[in-house]
PDB file of N, CA and C in Angstrom:
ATOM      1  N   UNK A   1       3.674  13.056  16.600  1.00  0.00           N
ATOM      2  CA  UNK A   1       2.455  12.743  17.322  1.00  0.00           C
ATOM      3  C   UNK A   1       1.873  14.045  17.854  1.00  0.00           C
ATOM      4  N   UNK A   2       0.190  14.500  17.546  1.00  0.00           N
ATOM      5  CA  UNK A   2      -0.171  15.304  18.529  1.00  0.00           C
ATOM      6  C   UNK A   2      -0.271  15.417  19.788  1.00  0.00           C
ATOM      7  N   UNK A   3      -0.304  16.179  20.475  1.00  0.00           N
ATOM      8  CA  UNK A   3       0.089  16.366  21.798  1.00  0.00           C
ATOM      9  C   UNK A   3      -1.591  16.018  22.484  1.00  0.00           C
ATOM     10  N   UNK A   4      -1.580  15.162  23.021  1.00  0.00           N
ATOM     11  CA  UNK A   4      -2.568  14.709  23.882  1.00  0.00           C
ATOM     12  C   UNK A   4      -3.264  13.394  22.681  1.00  0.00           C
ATOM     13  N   UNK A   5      -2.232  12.824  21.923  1.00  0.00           N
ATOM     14  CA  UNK A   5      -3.170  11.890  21.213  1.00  0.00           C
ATOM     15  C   UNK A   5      -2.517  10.482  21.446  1.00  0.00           C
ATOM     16  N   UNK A   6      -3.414   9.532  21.283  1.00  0.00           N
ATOM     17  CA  UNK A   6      -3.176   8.112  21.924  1.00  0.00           C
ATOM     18  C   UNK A   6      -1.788   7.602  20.516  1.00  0.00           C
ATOM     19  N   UNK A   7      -1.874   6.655  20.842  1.00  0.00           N
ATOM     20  CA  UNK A   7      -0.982   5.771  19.532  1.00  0.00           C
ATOM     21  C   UNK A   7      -1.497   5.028  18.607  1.00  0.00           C
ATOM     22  N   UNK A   8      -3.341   4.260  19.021  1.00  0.00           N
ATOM     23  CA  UNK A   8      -3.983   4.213  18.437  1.00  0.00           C
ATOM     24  C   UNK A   8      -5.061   5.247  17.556  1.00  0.00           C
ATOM     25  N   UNK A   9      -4.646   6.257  18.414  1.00  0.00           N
ATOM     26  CA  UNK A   9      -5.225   8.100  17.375  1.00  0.00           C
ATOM     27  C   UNK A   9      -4.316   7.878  16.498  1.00  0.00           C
ATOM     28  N   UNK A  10      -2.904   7.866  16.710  1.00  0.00           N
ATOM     29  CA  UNK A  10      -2.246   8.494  15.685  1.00  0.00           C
ATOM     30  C   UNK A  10      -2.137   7.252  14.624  1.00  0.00           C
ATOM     31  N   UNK A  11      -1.980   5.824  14.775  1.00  0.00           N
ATOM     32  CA  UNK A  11      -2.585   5.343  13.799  1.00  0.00           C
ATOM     33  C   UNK A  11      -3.853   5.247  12.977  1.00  0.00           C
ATOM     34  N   UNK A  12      -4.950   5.598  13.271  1.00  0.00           N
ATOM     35  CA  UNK A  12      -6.153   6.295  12.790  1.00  0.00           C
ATOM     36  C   UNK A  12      -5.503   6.997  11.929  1.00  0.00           C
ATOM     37  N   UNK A  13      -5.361   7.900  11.942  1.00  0.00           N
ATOM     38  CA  UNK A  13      -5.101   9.418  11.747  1.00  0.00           C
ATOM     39  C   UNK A  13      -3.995   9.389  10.768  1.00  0.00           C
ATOM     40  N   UNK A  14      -2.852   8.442  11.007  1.00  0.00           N
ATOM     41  CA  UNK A  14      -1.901   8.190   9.474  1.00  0.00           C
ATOM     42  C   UNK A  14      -2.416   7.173   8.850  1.00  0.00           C
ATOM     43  N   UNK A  15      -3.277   5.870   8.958  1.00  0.00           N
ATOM     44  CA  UNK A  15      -3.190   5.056   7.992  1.00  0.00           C
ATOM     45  C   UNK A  15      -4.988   5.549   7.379  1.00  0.00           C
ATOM     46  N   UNK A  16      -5.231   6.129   7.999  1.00  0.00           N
ATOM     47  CA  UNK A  16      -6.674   6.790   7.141  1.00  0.00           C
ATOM     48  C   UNK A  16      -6.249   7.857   5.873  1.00  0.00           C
ATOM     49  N   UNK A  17      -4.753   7.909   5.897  1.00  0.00           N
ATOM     50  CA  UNK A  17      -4.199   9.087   4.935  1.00  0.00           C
ATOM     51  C   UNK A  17      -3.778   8.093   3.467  1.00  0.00           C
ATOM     52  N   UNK A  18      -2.860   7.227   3.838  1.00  0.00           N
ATOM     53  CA  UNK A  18      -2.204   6.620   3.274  1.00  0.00           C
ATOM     54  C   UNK A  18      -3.121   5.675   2.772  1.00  0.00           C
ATOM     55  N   UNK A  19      -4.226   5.088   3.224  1.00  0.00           N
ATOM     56  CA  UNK A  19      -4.931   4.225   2.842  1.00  0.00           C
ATOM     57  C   UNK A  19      -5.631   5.383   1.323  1.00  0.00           C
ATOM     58  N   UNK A  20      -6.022   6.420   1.883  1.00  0.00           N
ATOM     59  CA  UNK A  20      -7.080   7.233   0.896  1.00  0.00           C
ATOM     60  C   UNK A  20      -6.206   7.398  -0.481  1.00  0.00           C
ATOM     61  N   UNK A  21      -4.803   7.869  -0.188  1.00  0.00           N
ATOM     62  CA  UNK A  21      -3.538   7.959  -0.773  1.00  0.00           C
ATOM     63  C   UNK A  21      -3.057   6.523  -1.591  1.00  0.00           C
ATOM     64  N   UNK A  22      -3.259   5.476  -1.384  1.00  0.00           N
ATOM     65  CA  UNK A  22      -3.304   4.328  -1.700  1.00  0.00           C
ATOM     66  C   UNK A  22      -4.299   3.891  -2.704  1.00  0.00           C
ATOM     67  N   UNK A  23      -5.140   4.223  -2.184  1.00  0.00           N
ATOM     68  CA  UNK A  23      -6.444   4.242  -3.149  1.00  0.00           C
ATOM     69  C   UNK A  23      -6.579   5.121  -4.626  1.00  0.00           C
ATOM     70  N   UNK A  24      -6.036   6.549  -4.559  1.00  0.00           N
ATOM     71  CA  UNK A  24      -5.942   7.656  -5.563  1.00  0.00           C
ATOM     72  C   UNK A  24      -4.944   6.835  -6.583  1.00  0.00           C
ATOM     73  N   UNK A  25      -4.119   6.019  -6.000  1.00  0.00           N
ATOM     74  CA  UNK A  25      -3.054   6.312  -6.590  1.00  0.00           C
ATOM     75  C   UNK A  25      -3.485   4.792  -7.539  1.00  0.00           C
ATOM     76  N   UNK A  26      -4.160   3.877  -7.139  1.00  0.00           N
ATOM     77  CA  UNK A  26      -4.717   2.853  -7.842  1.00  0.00           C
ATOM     78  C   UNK A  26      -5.895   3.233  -8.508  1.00  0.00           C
ATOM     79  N   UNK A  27      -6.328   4.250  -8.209  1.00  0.00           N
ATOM     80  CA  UNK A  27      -7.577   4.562  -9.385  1.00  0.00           C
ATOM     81  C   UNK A  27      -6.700   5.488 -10.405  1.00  0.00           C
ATOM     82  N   UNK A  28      -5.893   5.889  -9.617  1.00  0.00           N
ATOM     83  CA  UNK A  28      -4.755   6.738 -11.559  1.00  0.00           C
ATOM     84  C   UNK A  28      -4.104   5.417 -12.212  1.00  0.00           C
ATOM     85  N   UNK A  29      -3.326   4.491 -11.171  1.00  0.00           N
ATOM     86  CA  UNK A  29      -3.062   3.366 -12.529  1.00  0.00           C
ATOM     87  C   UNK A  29      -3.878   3.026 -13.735  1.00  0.00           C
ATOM     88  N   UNK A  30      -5.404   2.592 -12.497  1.00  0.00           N
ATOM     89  CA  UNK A  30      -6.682   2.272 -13.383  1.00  0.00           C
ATOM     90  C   UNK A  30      -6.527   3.136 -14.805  1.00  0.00           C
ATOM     91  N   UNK A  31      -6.386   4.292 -14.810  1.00  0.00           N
ATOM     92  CA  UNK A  31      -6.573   5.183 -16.073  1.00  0.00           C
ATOM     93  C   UNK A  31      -5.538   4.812 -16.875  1.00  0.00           C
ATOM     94  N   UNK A  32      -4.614   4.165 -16.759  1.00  0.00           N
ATOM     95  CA  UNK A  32      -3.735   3.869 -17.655  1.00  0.00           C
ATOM     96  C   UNK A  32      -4.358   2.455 -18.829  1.00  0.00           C
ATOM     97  N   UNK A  33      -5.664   2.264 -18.262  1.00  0.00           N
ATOM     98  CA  UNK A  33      -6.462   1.180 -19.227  1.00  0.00           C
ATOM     99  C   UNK A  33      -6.931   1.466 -20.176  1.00  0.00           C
ATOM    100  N   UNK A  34      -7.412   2.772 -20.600  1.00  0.00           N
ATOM    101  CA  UNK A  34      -7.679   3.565 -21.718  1.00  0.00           C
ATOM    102  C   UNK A  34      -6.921   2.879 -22.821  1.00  0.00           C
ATOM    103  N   UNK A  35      -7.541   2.413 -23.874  1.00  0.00           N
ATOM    104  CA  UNK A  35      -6.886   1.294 -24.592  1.00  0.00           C
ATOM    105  C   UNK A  35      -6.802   3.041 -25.889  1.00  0.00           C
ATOM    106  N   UNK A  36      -7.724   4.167 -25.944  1.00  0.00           N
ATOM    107  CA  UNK A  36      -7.213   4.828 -26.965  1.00  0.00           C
ATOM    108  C   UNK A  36      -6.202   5.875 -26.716  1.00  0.00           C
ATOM    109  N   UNK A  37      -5.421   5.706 -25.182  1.00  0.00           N
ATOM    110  CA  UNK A  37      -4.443   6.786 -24.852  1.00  0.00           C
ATOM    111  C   UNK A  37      -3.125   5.678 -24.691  1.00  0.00           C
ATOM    112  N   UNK A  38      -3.777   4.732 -24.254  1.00  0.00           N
ATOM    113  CA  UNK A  38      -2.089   3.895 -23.635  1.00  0.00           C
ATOM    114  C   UNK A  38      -2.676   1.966 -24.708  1.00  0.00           C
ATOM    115  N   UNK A  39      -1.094   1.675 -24.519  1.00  0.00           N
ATOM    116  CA  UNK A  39      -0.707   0.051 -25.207  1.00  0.00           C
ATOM    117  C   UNK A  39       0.154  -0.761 -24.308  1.00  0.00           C
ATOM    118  N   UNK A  40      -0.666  -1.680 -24.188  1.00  0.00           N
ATOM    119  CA  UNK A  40       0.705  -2.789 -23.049  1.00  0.00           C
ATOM    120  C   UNK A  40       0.223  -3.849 -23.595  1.00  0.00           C
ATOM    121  N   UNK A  41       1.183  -4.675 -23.047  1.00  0.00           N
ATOM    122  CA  UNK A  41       0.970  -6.451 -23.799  1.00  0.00           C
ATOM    123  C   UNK A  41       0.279  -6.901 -22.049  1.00  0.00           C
ATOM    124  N   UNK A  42       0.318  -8.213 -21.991  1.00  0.00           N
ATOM    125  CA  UNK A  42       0.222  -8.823 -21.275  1.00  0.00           C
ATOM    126  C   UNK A  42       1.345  -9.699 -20.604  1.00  0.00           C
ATOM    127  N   UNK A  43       2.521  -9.323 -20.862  1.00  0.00           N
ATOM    128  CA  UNK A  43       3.673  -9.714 -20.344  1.00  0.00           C
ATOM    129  C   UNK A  43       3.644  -7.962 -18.926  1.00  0.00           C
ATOM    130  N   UNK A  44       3.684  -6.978 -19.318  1.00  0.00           N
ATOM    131  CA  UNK A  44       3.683  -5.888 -18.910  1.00  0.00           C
ATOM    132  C   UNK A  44       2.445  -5.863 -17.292  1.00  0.00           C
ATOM    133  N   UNK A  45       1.700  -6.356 -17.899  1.00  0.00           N
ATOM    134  CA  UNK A  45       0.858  -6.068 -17.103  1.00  0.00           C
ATOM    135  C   UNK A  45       0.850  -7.493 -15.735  1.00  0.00           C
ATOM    136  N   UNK A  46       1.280  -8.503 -16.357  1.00  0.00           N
ATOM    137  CA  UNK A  46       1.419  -9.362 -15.334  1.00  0.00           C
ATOM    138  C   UNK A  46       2.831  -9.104 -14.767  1.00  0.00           C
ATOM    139  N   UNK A  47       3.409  -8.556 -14.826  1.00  0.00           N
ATOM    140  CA  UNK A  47       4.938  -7.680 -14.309  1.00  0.00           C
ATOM    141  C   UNK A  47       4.028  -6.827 -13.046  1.00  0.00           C
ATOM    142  N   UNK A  48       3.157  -5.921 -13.310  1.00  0.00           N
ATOM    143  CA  UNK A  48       2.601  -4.833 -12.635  1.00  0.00           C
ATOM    144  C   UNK A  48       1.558  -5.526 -11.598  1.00  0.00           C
ATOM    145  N   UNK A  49       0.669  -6.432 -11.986  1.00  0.00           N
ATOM    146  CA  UNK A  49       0.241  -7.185 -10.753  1.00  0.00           C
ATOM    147  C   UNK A  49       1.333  -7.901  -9.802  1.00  0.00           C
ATOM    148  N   UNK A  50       2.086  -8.819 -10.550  1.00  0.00           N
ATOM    149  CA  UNK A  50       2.937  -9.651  -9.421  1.00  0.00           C
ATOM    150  C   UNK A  50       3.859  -8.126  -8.803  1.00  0.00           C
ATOM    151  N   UNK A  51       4.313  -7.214  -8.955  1.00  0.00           N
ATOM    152  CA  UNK A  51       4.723  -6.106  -8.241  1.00  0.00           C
ATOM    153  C   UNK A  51       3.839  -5.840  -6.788  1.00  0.00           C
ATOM    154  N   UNK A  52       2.576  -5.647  -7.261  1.00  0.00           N
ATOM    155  CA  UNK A  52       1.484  -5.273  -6.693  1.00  0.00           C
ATOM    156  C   UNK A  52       0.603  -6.352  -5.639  1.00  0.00           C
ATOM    157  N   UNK A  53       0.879  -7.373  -5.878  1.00  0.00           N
ATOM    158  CA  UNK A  53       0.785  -8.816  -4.968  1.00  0.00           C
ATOM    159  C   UNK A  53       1.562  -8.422  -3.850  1.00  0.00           C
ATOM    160  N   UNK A  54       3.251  -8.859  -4.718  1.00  0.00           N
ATOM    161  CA  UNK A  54       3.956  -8.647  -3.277  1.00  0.00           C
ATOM    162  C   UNK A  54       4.408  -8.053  -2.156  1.00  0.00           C
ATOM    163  N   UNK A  55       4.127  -6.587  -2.848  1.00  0.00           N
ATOM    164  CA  UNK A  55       3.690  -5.461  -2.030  1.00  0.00           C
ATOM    165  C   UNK A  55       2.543  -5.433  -1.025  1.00  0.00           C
ATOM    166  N   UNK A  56       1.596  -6.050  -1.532  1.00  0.00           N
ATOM    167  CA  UNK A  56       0.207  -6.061  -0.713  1.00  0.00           C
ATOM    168  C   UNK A  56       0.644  -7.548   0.322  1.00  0.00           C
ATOM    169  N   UNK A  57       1.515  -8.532  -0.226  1.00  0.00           N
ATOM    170  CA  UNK A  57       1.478  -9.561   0.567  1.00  0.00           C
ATOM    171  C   UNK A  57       2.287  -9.200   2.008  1.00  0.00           C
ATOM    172  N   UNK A  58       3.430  -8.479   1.672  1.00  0.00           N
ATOM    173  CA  UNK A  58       4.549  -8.401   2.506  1.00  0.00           C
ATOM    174  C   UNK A  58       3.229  -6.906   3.580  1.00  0.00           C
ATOM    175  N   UNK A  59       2.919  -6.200   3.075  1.00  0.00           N
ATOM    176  CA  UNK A  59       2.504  -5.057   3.752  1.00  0.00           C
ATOM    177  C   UNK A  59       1.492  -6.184   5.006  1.00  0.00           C
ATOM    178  N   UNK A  60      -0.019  -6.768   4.554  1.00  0.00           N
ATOM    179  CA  UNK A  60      -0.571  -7.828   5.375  1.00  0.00           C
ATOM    180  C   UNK A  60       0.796  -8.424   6.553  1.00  0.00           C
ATOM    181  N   UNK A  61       1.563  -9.203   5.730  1.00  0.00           N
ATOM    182  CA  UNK A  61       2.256  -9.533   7.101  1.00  0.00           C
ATOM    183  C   UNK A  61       3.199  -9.392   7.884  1.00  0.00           C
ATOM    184  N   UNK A  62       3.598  -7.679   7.538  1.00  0.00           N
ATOM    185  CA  UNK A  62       4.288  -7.100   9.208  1.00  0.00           C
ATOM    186  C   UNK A  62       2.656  -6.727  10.000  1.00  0.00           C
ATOM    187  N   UNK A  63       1.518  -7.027   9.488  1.00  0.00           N
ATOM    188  CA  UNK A  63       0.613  -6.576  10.602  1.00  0.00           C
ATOM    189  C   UNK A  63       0.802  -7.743  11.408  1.00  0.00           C
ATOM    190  N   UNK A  64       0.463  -8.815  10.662  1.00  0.00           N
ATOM    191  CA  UNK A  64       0.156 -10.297  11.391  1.00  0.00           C
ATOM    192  C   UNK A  64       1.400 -10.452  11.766  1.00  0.00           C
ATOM    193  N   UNK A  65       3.239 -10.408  11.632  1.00  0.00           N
ATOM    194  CA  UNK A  65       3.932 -10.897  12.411  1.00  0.00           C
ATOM    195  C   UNK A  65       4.850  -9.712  12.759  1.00  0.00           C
ATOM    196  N   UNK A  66       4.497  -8.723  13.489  1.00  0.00           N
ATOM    197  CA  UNK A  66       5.091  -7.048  13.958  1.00  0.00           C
ATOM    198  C   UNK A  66       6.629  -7.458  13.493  1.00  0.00           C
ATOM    199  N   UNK A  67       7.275  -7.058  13.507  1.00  0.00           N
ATOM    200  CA  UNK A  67       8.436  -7.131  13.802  1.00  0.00           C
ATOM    201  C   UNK A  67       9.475  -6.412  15.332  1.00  0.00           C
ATOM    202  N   UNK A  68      10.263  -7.182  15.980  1.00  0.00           N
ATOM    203  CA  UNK A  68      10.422  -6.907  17.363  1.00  0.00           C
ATOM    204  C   UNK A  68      11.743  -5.654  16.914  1.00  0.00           C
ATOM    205  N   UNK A  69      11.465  -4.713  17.779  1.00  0.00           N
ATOM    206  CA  UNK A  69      12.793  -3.175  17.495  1.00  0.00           C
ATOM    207  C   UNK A  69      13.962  -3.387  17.713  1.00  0.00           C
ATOM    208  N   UNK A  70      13.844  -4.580  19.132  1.00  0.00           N
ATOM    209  CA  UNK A  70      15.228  -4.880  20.303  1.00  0.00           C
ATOM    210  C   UNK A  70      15.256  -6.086  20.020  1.00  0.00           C
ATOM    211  N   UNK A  71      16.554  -6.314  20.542  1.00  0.00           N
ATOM    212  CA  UNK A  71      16.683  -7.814  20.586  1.00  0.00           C
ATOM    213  C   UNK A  71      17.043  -7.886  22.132  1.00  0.00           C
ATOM    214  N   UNK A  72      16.231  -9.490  22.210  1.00  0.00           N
ATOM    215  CA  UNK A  72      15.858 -10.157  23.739  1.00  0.00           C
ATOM    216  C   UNK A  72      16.672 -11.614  23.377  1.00  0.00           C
ATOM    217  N   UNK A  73      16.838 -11.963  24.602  1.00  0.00           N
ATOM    218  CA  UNK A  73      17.048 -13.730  24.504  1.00  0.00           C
ATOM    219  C   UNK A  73      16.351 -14.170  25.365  1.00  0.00           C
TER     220      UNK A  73
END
């Protein structure tokens, strides 16, 4: 953390990285569509979405249900 920055700065500030980083990295998959450089079936590629679902599903809901650090009773 920088020194004098909130916790909502420093989330700014890392998920504005990772998001941009997130993004690069799905517009390079994208290039793998080039049907005269690359070949996949459609078994392959529905492998690579359902990957990509559950990744995106599970990421959505530690926002919506945090997970607690400690344990309380």
């Amino acid at each position: 953390m920088k020194k004098g920055e909130t916790k909502e700065q420093r989330f700014q500030r890392i998920a504005e990285k990772r998001v941009r980083r997130l993004i690069i990295n799905l517009k390079s998959l994208a290039n793998c569509s080039n049907k005269r450089l690359f070949e996949w079936n459609n078994e392959q590629l529905k492998k690579i979405w359902n990957a990509i679902d559950k990744e995106l599903k599970s990421c959505k809901e530690s926002f919506e249900y945090p997970k607690k650090d400690k344990f309380t009773l």
